[in-house]
Protein backbone atom coordinates (compact mmCIF):
# COMPACT_ATOMS: atom_id res chain seq x y z
CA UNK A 1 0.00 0.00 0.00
CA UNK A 2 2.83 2.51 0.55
CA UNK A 3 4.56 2.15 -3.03
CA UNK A 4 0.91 3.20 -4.77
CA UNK A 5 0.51 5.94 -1.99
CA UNK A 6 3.64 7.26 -2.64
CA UNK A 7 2.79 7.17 -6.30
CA UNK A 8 -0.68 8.95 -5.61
CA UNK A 9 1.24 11.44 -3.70
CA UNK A 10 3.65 12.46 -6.19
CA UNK A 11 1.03 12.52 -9.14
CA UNK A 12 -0.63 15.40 -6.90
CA UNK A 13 -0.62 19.09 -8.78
CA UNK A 14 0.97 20.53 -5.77
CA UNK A 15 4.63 21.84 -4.55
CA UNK A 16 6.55 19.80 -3.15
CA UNK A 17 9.29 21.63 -1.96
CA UNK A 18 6.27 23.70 0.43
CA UNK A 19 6.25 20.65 2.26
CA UNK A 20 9.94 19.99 2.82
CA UNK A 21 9.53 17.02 0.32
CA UNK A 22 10.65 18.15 -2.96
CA UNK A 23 11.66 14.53 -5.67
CA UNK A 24 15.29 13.96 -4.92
CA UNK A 25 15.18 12.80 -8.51
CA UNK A 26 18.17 10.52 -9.63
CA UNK A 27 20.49 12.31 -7.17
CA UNK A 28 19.02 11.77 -3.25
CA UNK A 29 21.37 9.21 -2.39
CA UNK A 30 24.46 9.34 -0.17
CA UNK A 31 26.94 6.97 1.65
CA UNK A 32 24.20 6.48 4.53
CA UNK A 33 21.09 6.13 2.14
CA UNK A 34 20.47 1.94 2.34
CA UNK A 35 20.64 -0.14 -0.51
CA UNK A 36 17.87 0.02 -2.40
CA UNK A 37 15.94 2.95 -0.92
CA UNK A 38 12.97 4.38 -2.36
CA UNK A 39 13.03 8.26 -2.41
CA UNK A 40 10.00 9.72 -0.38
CA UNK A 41 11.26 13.39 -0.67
CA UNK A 42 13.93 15.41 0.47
CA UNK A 43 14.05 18.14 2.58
CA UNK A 44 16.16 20.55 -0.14
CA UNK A 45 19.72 20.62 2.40
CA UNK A 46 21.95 19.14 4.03
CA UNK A 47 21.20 15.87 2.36
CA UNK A 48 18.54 14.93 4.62
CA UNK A 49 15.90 12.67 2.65
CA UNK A 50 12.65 10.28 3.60
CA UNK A 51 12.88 6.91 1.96
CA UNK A 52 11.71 3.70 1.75
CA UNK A 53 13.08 0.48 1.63
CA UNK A 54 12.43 -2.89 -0.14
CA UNK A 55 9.96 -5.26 1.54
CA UNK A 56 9.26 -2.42 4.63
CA UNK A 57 6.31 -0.27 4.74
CA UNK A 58 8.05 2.37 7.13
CA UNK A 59 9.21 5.83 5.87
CA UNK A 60 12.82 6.26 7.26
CA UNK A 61 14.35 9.36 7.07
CA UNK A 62 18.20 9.51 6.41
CA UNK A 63 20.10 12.20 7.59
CA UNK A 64 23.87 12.17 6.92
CA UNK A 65 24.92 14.82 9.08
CA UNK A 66 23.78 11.58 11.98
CA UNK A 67 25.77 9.69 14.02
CA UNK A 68 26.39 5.90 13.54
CA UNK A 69 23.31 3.59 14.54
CA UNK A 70 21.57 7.62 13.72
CA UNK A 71 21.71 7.71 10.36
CA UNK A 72 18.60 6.06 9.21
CA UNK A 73 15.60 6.05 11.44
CA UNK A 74 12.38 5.41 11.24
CA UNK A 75 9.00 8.20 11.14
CA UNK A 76 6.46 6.62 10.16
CA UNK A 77 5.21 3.60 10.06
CA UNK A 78 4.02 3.63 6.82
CA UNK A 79 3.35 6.54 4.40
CA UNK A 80 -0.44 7.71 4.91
CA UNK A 81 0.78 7.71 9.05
CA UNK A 82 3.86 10.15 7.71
CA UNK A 83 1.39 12.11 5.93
CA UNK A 84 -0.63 12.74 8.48
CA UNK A 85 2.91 13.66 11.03
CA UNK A 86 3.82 16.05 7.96
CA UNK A 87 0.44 17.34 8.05
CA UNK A 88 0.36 17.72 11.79
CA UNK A 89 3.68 19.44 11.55
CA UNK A 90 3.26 21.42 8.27
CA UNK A 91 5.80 19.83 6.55
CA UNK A 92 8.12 17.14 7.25
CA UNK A 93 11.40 19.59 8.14
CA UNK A 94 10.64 18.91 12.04
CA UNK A 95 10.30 15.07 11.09
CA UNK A 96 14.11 15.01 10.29
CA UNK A 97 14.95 16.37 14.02
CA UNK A 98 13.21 13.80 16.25
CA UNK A 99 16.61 11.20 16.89
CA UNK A 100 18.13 14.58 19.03
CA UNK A 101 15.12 16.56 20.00
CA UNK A 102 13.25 16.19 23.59
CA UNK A 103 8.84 16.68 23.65
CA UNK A 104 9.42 20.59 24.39
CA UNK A 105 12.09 21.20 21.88
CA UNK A 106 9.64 19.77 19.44
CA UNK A 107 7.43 22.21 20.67
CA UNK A 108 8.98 24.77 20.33
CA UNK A 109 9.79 24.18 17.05
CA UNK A 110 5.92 23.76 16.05
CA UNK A 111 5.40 27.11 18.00
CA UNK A 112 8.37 29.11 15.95
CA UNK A 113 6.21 27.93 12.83
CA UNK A 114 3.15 28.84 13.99
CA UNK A 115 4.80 32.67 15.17
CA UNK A 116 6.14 32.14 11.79
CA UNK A 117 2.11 32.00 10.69
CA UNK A 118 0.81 34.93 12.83
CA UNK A 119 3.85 37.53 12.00
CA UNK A 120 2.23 37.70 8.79
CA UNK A 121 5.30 37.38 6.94
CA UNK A 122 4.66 35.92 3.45
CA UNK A 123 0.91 35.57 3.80
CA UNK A 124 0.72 33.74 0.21
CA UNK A 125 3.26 31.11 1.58
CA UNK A 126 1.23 30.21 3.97
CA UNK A 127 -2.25 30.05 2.16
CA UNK A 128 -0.28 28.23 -0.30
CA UNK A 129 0.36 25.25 2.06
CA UNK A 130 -2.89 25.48 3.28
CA UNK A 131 -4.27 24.63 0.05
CA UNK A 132 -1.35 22.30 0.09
CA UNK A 133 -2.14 20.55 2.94
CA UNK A 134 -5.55 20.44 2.64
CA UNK A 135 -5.09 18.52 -0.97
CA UNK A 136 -3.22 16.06 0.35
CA UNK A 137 -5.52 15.24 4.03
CA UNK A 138 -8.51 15.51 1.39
CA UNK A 139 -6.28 12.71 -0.94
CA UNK A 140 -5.55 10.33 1.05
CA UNK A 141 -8.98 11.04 3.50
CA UNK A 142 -6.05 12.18 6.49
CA UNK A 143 -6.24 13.89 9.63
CA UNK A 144 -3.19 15.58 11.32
CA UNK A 145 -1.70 13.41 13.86
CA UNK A 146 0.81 14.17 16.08
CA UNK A 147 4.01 12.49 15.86
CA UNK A 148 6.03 12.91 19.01
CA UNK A 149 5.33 9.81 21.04
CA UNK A 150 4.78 7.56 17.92
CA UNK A 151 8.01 8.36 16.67
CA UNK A 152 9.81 8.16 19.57
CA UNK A 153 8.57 4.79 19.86
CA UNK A 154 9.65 3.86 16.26
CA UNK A 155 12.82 5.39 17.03
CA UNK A 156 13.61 3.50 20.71
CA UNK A 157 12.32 -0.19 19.01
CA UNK A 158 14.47 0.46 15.58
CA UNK A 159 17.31 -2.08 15.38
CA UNK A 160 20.05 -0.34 12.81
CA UNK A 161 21.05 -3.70 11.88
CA UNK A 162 18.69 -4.65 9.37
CA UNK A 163 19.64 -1.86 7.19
CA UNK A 164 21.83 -2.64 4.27
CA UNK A 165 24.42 -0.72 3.40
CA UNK A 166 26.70 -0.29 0.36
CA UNK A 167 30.46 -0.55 0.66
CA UNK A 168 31.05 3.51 0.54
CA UNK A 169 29.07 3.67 3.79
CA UNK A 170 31.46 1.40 5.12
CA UNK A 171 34.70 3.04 3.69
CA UNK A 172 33.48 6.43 4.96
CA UNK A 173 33.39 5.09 8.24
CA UNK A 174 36.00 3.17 8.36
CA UNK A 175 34.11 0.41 9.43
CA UNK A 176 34.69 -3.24 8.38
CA UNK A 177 31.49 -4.86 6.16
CA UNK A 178 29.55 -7.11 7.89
CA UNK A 179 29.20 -11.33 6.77
């Protein structure tokens, strides 16, 4: 269900990029990305990007500027429930953060974007994600959910060693590959 979600999603007439999940296109991967990862969307710096993997239904997102065991962690379990976090959160930047961030930093973040909202400081960005937004809960029949606890969860139960790696992740870390 996640690989034709993901297809309805990016067949939407909507931007992307508002939601911090512009098409990484040929290009999204880099020596933590796991082998065979599905591109979900990528935040537009640093490298961070939300993938999926074969055989999983989770949305992971992979953020190279981690820490080993870091790198790729799960936030969602499966793409309508990251919809509705990125919907909850108004766009999946604050997704990216969870693996370092405590409740009220999360918070606070949601708060800065929500000042952000009521400054009134680029009123057509923000009635353009509306409209965004409100596409893609009325798409895939979604409510905002918030994310903290369930990705937390994800996070604390998520056993790094299932991922599969390629042999540059391993040379950049000058780790020895696994049998």
């Amino acid at each position: 269900m996640t690989r034709d979600d993901l297809k309805r999603f990016r067949a939407l007439d909507i931007d992307f990029c508002a939601l911090d999940l512009s098409d990484g296109g040929p290009d999204f991967e880099y020596f933590c990305t796991p082998v065979g990862a599905e591109c979900v969307g990528c935040l537009g710096w640093d490298g961070i990007h939300f993938v999926i993997l074969p055989g999983d239904e989770r949305v992971f997102c992979v953020d190279p500027w981690g820490r080993e065991g870091e790198y790729v962690l799960p936030v969602g379990q499966d793409f309508r429930e990251f919809l509705s976090f990125v919907l909850y959160c108004q766009g999946a930047s604050s997704l990216s953060l969870f693996y370092h961030m405590t409740e009220d930093q999360f918070r606070h973040s949601l708060k800065e974007i929500s000042d952000g909202r009521r400054s009134g400081e680029d009123p057509e960005f923000w009635a353009r994600l509306d409209a965004i937004l409100d596409v893609v809960a009325q798409e895939f029949d979604l409510t905002p959910a918030d994310p903290f606890e369930k990705v937390k969860t994800l996070q604390a139960e998520f056993d790094p060693s299932v991922l599969n790696f390629s042999d540059e992740y391993y040379d950049v870390l000058g780790l020895e590959r696994p049998e």
